[in-house]
C-alpha atoms as a PDB file:
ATOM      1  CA  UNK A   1      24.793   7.172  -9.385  1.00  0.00           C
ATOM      2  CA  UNK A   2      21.466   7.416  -7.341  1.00  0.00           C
ATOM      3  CA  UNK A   3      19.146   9.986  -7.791  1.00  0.00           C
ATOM      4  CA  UNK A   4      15.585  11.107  -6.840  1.00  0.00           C
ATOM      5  CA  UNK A   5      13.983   9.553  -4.054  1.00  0.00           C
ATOM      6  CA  UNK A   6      11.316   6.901  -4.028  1.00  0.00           C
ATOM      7  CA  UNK A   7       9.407   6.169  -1.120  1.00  0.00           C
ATOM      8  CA  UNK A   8       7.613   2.806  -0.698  1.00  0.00           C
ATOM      9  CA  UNK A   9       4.804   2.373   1.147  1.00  0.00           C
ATOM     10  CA  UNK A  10       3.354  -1.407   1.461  1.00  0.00           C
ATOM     11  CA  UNK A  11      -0.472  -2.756   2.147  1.00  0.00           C
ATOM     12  CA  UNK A  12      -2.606  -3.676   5.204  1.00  0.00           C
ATOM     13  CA  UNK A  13      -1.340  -6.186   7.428  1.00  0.00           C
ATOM     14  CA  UNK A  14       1.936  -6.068   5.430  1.00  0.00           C
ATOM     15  CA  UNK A  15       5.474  -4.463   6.055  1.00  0.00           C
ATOM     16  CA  UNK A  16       8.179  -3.269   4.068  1.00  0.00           C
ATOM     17  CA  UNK A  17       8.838  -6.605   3.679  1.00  0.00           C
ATOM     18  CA  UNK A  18       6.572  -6.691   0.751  1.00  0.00           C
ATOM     19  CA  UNK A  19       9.077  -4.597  -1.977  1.00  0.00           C
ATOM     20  CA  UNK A  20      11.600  -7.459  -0.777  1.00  0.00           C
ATOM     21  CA  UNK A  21      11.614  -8.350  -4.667  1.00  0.00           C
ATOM     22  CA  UNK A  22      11.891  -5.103  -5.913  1.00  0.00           C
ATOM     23  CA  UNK A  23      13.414  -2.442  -4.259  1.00  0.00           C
ATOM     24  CA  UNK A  24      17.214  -3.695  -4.783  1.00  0.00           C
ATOM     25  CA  UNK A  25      16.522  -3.284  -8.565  1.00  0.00           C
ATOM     26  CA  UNK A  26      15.091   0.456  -7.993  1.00  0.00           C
ATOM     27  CA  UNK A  27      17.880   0.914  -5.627  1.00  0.00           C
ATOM     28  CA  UNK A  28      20.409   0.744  -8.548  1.00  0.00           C
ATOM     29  CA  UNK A  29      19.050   4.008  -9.743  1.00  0.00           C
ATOM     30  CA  UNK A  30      17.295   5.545  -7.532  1.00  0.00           C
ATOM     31  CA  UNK A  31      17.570   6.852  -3.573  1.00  0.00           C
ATOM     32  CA  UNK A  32      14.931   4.035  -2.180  1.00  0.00           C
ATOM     33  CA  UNK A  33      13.206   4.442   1.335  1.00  0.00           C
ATOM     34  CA  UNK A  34      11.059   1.656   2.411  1.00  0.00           C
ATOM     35  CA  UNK A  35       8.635   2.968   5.323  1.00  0.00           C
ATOM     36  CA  UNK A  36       7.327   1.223   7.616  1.00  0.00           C
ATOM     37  CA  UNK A  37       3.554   2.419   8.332  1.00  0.00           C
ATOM     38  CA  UNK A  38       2.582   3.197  11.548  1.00  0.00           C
ATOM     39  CA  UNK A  39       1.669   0.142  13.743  1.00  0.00           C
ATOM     40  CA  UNK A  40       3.355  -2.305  11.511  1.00  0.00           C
ATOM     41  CA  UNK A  41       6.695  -3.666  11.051  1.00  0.00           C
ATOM     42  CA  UNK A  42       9.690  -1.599  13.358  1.00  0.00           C
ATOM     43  CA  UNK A  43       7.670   1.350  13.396  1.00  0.00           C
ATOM     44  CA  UNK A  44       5.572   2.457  16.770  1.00  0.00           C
ATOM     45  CA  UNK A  45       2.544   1.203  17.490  1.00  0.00           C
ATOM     46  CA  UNK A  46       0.592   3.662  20.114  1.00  0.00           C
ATOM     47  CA  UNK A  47      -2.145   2.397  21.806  1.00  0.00           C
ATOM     48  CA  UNK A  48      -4.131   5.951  20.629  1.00  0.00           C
ATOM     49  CA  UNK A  49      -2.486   6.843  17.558  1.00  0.00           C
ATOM     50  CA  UNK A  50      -4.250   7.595  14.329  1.00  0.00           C
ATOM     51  CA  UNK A  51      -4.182   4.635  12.149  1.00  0.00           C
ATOM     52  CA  UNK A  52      -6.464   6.253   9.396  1.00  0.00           C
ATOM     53  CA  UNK A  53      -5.450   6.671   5.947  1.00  0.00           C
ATOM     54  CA  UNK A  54      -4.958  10.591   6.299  1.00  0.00           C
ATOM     55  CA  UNK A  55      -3.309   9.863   9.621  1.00  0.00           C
ATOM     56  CA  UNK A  56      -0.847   7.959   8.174  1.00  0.00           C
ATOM     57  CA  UNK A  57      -0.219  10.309   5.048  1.00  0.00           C
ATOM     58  CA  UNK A  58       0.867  13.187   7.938  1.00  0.00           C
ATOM     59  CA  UNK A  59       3.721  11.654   9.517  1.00  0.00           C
ATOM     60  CA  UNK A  60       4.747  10.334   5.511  1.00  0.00           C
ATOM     61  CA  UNK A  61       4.592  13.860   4.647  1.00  0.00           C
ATOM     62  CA  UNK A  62       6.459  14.822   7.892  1.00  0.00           C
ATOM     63  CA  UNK A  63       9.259  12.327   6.623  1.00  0.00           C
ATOM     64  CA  UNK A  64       9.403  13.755   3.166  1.00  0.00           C
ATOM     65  CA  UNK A  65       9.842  17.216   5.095  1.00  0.00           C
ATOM     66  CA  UNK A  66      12.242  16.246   7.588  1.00  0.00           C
ATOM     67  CA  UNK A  67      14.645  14.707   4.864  1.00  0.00           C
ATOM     68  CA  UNK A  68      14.003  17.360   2.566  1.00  0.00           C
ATOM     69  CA  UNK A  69      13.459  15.132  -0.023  1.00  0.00           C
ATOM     70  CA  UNK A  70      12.903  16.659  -3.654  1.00  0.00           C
ATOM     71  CA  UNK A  71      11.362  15.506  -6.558  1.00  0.00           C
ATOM     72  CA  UNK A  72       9.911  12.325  -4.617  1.00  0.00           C
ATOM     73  CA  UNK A  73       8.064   9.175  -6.462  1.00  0.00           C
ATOM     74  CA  UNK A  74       5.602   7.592  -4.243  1.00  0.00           C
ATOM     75  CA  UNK A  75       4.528   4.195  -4.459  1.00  0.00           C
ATOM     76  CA  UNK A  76       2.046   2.677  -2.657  1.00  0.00           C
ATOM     77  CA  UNK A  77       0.357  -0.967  -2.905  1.00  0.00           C
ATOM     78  CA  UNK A  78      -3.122  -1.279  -1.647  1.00  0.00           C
ATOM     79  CA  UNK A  79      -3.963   0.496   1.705  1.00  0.00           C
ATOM     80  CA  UNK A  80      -0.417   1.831   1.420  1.00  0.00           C
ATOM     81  CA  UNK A  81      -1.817   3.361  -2.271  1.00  0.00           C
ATOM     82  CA  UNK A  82      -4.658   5.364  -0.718  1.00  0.00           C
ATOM     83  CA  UNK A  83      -1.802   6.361   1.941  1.00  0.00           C
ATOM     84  CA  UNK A  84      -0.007   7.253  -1.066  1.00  0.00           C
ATOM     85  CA  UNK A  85      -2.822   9.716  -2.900  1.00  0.00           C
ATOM     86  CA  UNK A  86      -3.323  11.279   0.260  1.00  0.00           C
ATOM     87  CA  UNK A  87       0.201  12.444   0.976  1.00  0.00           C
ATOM     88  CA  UNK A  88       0.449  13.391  -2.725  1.00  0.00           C
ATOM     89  CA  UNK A  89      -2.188  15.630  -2.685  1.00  0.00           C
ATOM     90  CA  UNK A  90      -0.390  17.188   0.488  1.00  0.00           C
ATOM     91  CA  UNK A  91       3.139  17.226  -1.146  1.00  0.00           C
ATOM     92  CA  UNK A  92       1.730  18.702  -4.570  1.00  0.00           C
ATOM     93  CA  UNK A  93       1.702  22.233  -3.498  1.00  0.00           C
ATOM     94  CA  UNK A  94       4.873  22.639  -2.372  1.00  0.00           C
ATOM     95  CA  UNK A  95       5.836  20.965  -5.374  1.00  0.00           C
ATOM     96  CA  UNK A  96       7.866  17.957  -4.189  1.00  0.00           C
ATOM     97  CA  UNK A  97       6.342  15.332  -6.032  1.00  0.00           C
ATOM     98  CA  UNK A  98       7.311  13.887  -8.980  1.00  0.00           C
ATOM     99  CA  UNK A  99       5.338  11.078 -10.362  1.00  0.00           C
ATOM    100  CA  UNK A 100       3.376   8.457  -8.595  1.00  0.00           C
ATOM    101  CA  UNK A 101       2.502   4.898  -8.617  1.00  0.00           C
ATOM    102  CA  UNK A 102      -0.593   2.889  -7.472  1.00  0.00           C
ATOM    103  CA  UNK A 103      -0.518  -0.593  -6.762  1.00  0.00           C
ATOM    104  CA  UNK A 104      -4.161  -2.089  -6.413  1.00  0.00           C
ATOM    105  CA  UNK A 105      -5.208   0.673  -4.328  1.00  0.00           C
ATOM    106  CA  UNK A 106      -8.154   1.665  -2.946  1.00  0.00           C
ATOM    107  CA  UNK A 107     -10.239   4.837  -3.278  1.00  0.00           C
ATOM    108  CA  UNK A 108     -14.253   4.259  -4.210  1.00  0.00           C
ATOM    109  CA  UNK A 109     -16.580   2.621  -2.134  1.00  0.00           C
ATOM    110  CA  UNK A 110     -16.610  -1.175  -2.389  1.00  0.00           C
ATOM    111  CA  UNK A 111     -17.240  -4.362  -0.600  1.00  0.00           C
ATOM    112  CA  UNK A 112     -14.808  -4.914   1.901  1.00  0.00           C
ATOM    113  CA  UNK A 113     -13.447  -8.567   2.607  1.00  0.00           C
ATOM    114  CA  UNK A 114     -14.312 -11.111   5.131  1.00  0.00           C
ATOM    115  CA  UNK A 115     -10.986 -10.806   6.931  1.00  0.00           C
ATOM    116  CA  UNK A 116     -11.779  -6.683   7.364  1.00  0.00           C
ATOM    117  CA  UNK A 117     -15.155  -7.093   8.254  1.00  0.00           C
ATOM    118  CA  UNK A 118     -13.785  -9.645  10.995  1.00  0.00           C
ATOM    119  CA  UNK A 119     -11.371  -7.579  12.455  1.00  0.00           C
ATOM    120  CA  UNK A 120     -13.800  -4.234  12.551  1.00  0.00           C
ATOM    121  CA  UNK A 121     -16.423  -6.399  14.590  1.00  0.00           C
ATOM    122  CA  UNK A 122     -16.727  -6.185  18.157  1.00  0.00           C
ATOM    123  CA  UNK A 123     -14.618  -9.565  18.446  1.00  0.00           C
ATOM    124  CA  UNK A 124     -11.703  -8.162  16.203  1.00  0.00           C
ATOM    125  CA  UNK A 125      -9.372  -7.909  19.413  1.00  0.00           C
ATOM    126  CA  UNK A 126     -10.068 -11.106  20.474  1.00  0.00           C
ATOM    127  CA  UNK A 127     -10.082 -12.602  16.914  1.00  0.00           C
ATOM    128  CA  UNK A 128      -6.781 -11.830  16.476  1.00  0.00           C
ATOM    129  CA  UNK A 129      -5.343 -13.106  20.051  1.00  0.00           C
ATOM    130  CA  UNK A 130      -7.382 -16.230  19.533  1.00  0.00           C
ATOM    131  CA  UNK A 131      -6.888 -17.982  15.995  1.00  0.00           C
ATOM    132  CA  UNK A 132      -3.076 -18.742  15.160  1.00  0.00           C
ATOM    133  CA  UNK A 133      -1.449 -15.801  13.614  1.00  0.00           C
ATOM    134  CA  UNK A 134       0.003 -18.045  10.988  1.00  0.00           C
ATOM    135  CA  UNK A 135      -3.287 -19.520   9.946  1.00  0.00           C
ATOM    136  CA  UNK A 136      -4.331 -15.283   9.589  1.00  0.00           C
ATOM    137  CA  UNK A 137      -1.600 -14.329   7.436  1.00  0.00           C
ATOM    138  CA  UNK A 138      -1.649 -17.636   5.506  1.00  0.00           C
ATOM    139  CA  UNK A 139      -5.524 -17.089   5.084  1.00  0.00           C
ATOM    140  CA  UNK A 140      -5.146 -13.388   3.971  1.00  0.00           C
ATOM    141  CA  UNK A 141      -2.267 -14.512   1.619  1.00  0.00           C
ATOM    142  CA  UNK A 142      -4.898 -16.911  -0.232  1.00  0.00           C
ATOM    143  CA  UNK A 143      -7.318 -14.200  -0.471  1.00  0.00           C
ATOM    144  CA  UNK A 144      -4.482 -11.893  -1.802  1.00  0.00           C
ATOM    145  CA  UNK A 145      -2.063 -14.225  -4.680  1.00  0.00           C
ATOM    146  CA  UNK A 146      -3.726 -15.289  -7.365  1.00  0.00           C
ATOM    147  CA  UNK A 147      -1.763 -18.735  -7.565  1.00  0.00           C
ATOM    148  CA  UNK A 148      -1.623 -19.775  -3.650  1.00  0.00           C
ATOM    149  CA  UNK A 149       0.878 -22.477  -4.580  1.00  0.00           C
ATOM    150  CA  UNK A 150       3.378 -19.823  -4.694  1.00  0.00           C
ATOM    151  CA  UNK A 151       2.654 -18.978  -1.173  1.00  0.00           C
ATOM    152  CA  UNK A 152       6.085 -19.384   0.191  1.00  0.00           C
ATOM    153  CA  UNK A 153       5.748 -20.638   4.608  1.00  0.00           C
ATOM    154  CA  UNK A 154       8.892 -18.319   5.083  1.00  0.00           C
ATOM    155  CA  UNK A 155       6.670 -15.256   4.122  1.00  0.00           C
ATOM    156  CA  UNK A 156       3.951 -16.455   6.459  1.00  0.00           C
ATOM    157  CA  UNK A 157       7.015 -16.763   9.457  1.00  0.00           C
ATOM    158  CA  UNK A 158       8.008 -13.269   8.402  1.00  0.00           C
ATOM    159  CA  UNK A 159       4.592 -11.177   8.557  1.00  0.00           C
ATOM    160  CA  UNK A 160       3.243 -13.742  11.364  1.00  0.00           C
ATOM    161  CA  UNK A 161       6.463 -12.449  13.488  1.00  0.00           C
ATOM    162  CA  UNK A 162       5.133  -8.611  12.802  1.00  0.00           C
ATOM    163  CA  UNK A 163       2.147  -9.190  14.109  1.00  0.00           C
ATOM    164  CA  UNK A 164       3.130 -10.603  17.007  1.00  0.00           C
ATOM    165  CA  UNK A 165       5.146  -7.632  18.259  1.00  0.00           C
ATOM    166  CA  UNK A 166       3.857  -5.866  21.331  1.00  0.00           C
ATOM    167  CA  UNK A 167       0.870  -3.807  19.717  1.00  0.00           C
ATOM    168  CA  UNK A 168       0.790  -4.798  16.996  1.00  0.00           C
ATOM    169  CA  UNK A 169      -3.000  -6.654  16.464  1.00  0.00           C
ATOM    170  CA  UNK A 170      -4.171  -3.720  18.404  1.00  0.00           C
ATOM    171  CA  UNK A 171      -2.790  -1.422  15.487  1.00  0.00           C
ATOM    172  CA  UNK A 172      -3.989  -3.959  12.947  1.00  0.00           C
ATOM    173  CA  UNK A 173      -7.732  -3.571  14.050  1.00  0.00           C
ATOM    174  CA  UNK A 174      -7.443   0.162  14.753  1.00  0.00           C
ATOM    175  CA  UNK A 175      -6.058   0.310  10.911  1.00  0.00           C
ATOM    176  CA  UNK A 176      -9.007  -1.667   9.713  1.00  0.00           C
ATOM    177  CA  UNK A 177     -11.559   0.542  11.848  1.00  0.00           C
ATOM    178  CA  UNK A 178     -10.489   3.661  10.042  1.00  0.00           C
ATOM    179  CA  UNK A 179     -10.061   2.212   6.686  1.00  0.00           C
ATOM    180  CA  UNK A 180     -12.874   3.813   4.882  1.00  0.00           C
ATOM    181  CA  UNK A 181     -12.131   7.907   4.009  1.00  0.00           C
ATOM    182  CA  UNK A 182     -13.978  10.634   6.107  1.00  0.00           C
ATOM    183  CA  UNK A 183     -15.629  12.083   3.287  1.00  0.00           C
ATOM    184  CA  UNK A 184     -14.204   9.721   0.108  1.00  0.00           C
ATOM    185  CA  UNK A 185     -16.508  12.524  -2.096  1.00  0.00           C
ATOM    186  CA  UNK A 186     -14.195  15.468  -1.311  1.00  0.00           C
ATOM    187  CA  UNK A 187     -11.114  12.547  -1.517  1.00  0.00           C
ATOM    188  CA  UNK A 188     -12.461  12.089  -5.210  1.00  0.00           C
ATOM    189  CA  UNK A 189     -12.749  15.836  -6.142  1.00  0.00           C
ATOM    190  CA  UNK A 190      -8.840  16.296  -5.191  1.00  0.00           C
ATOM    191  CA  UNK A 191      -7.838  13.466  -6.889  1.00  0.00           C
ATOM    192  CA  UNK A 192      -9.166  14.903 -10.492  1.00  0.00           C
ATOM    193  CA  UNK A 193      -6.825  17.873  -9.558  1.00  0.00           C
ATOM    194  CA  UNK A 194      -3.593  15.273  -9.442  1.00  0.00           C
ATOM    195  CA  UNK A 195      -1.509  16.625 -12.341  1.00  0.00           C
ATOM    196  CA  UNK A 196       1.624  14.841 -11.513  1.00  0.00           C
ATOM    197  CA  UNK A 197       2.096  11.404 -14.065  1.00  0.00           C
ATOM    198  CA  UNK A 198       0.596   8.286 -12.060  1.00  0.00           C
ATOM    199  CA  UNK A 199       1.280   4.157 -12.668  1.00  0.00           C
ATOM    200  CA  UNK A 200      -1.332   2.370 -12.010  1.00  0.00           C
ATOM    201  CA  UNK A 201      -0.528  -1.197 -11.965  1.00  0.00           C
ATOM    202  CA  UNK A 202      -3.277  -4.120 -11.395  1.00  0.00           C
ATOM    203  CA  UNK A 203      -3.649  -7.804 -10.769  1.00  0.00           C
ATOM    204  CA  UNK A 204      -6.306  -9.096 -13.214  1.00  0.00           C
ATOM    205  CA  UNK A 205      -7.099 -10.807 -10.413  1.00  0.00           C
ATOM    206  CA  UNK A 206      -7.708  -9.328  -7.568  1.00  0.00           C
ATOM    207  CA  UNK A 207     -10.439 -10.077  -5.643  1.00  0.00           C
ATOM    208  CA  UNK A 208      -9.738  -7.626  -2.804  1.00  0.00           C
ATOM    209  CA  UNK A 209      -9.456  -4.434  -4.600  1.00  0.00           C
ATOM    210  CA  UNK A 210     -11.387  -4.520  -7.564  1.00  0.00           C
ATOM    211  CA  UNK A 211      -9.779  -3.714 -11.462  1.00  0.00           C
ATOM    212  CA  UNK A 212     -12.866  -1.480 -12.018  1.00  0.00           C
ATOM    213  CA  UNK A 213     -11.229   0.898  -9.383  1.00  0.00           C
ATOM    214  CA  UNK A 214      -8.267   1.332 -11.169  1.00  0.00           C
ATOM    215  CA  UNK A 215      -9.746   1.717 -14.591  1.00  0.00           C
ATOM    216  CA  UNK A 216     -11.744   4.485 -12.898  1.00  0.00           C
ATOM    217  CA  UNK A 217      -8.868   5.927 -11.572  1.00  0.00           C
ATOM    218  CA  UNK A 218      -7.536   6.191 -14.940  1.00  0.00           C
ATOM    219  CA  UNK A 219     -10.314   8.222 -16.532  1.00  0.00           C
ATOM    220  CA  UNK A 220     -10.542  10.403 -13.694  1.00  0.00           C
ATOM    221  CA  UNK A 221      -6.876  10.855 -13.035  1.00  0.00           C
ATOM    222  CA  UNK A 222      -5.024  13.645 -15.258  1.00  0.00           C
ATOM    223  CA  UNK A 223      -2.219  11.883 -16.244  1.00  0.00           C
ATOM    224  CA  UNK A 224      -2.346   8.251 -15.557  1.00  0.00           C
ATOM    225  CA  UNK A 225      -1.685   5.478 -17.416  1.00  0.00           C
ATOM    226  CA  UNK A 226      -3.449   1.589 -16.707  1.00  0.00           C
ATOM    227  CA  UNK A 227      -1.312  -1.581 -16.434  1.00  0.00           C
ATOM    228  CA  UNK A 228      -2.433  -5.245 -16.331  1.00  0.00           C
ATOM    229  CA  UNK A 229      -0.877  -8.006 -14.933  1.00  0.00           C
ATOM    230  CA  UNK A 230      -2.693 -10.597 -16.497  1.00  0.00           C
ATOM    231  CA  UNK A 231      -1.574 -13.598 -13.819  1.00  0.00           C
ATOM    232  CA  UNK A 232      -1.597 -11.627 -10.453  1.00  0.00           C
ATOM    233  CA  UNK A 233      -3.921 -11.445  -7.601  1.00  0.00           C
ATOM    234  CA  UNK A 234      -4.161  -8.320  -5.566  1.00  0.00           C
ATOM    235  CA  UNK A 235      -0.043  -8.043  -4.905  1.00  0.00           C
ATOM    236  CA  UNK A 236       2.033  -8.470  -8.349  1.00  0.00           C
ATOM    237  CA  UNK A 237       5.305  -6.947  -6.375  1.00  0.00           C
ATOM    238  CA  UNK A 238       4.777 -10.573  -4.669  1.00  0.00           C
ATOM    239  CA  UNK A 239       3.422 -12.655  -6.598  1.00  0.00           C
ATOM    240  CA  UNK A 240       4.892 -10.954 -10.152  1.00  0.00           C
ATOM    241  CA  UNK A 241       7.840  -9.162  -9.126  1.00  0.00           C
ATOM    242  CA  UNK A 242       9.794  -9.228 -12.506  1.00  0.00           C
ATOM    243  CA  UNK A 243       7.249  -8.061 -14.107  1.00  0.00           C
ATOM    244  CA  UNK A 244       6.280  -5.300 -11.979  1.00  0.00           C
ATOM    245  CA  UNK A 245       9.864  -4.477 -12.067  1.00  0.00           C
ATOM    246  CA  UNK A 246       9.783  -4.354 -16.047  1.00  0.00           C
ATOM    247  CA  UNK A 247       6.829  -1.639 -15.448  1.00  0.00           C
ATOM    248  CA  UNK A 248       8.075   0.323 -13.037  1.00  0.00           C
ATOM    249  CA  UNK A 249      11.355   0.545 -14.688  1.00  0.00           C
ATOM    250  CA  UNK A 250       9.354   1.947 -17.677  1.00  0.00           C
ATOM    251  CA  UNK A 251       7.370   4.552 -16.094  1.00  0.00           C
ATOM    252  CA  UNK A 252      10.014   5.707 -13.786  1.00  0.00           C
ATOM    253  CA  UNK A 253      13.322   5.946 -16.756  1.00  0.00           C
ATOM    254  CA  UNK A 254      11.227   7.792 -19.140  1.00  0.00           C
END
């Protein structure tokens, strides 16, 4: 019997694609809605729309609303986690959120990668139309498993073919223009207000998000509780998805 809604929101760059490995299992049990960001995947890509992180939480809260959905878990990996914070901090007062989960997600300040600071330069755009998009996602892939031998070339065909939609590598450097918060203090304040029970779940490895942001998420969080994956990189639903299935199925049946 399904009941109470999850709603999965994947990385930069990435697509739903990326809770290929674990959403059927979640499915089983739960009402599972895999989104699509805006500018990535089937969703639209406008030429002015607003790619930012609180952007982006809007028209996910504007789902939730439309759908009526109650008692919602949101789970967010990476730039889809900070997507995630901000829309629960929007859904809290009306009291339609449940519990959330945090997959290597960014909040603090921190050094950004090479492949960000690429695409936010002046030759982003052309970057992107220039270098194979194959070699980009296989590069970004490297940066983001832990073991790149498990980089699989039928992932690569799948996210290369996303970002070679119409729009798509302009949304991609728009996204990675606005990545950093307006004003991350105030972002920080609200977050110590987050009653709701949060996951957070790690890569030991992960050298794009660092694990000092998500042990400081769980001192400053109200509820939270810290998972390592000892043998990920920066996306265990990818690289460790049985595992992150054993931990979400934990956290979300209890």
């Amino acid at each position: 019997m399904l009941f109470r809604s999850v709603v999965m929101l994947h990385g930069f760059g990435a697509t739903r694609f990326t809770w290929r490995d674990v959403a059927p299992d979640l499915a089983r049990t739960h009402q599972v809605h895999l989104l699509d960001l805006l500018g990535c995947g089937e969703s639209p890509k406008p030429g002015n729309g607003d790619y930012s992180p609180a952007g982006q939480a809007q028209l996910v809260d504007a789902y939730v609303a439309r759908l009526g959905l109650p008692d919602v878990t949101l789970i967010g990996h990476s730039f889809g986690g900070a997507v995630a914070l901000l829309t629960a901090l929007r859904l809290l007062p009306l009291q339609r959120i449940r519990r959330l989960v945090l997959l290597d997600a960014p909040l603090y300040p921190q050094p950004l990668p090479f492949f960000i600071h690429a695409l936010q330069s002046p030759i982003g755009p052309l970057a992107t139309r220039l270098l194979p998009t194959r070699y980009q996602v296989r590069h970004v892939l490297r940066r983001t498993y832990h073991h790149t031998v498990s980089i699989d070339p039928a992932v690569v065909a799948t996210y290369a073919a996303s970002l070679e939609q119409p729009g798509a590598r302009h949304a991609l450097v728009a996204t990675a223009r606005t990545l950093v918060l307006d004003d991350a203090a105030a972002a920080v304040e609200q977050v110590r207000r987050l009653t709701v029970p949060t996951l957070l779940v790690w890569g030991r490895h992960d050298r794009i998000v660092p694990i000092s942001t998500g042990e400081r998420l769980s001192r400053e969080l109200p509820d939270a509780r810290f998972v390592v994956i000892e043998t990920s990189g920066h996306a265990p639903q990818e690289e460790r998805p049985a595992e992150t299935i054993e931990i979400l199925r934990a956290f979300l049946d209890r």
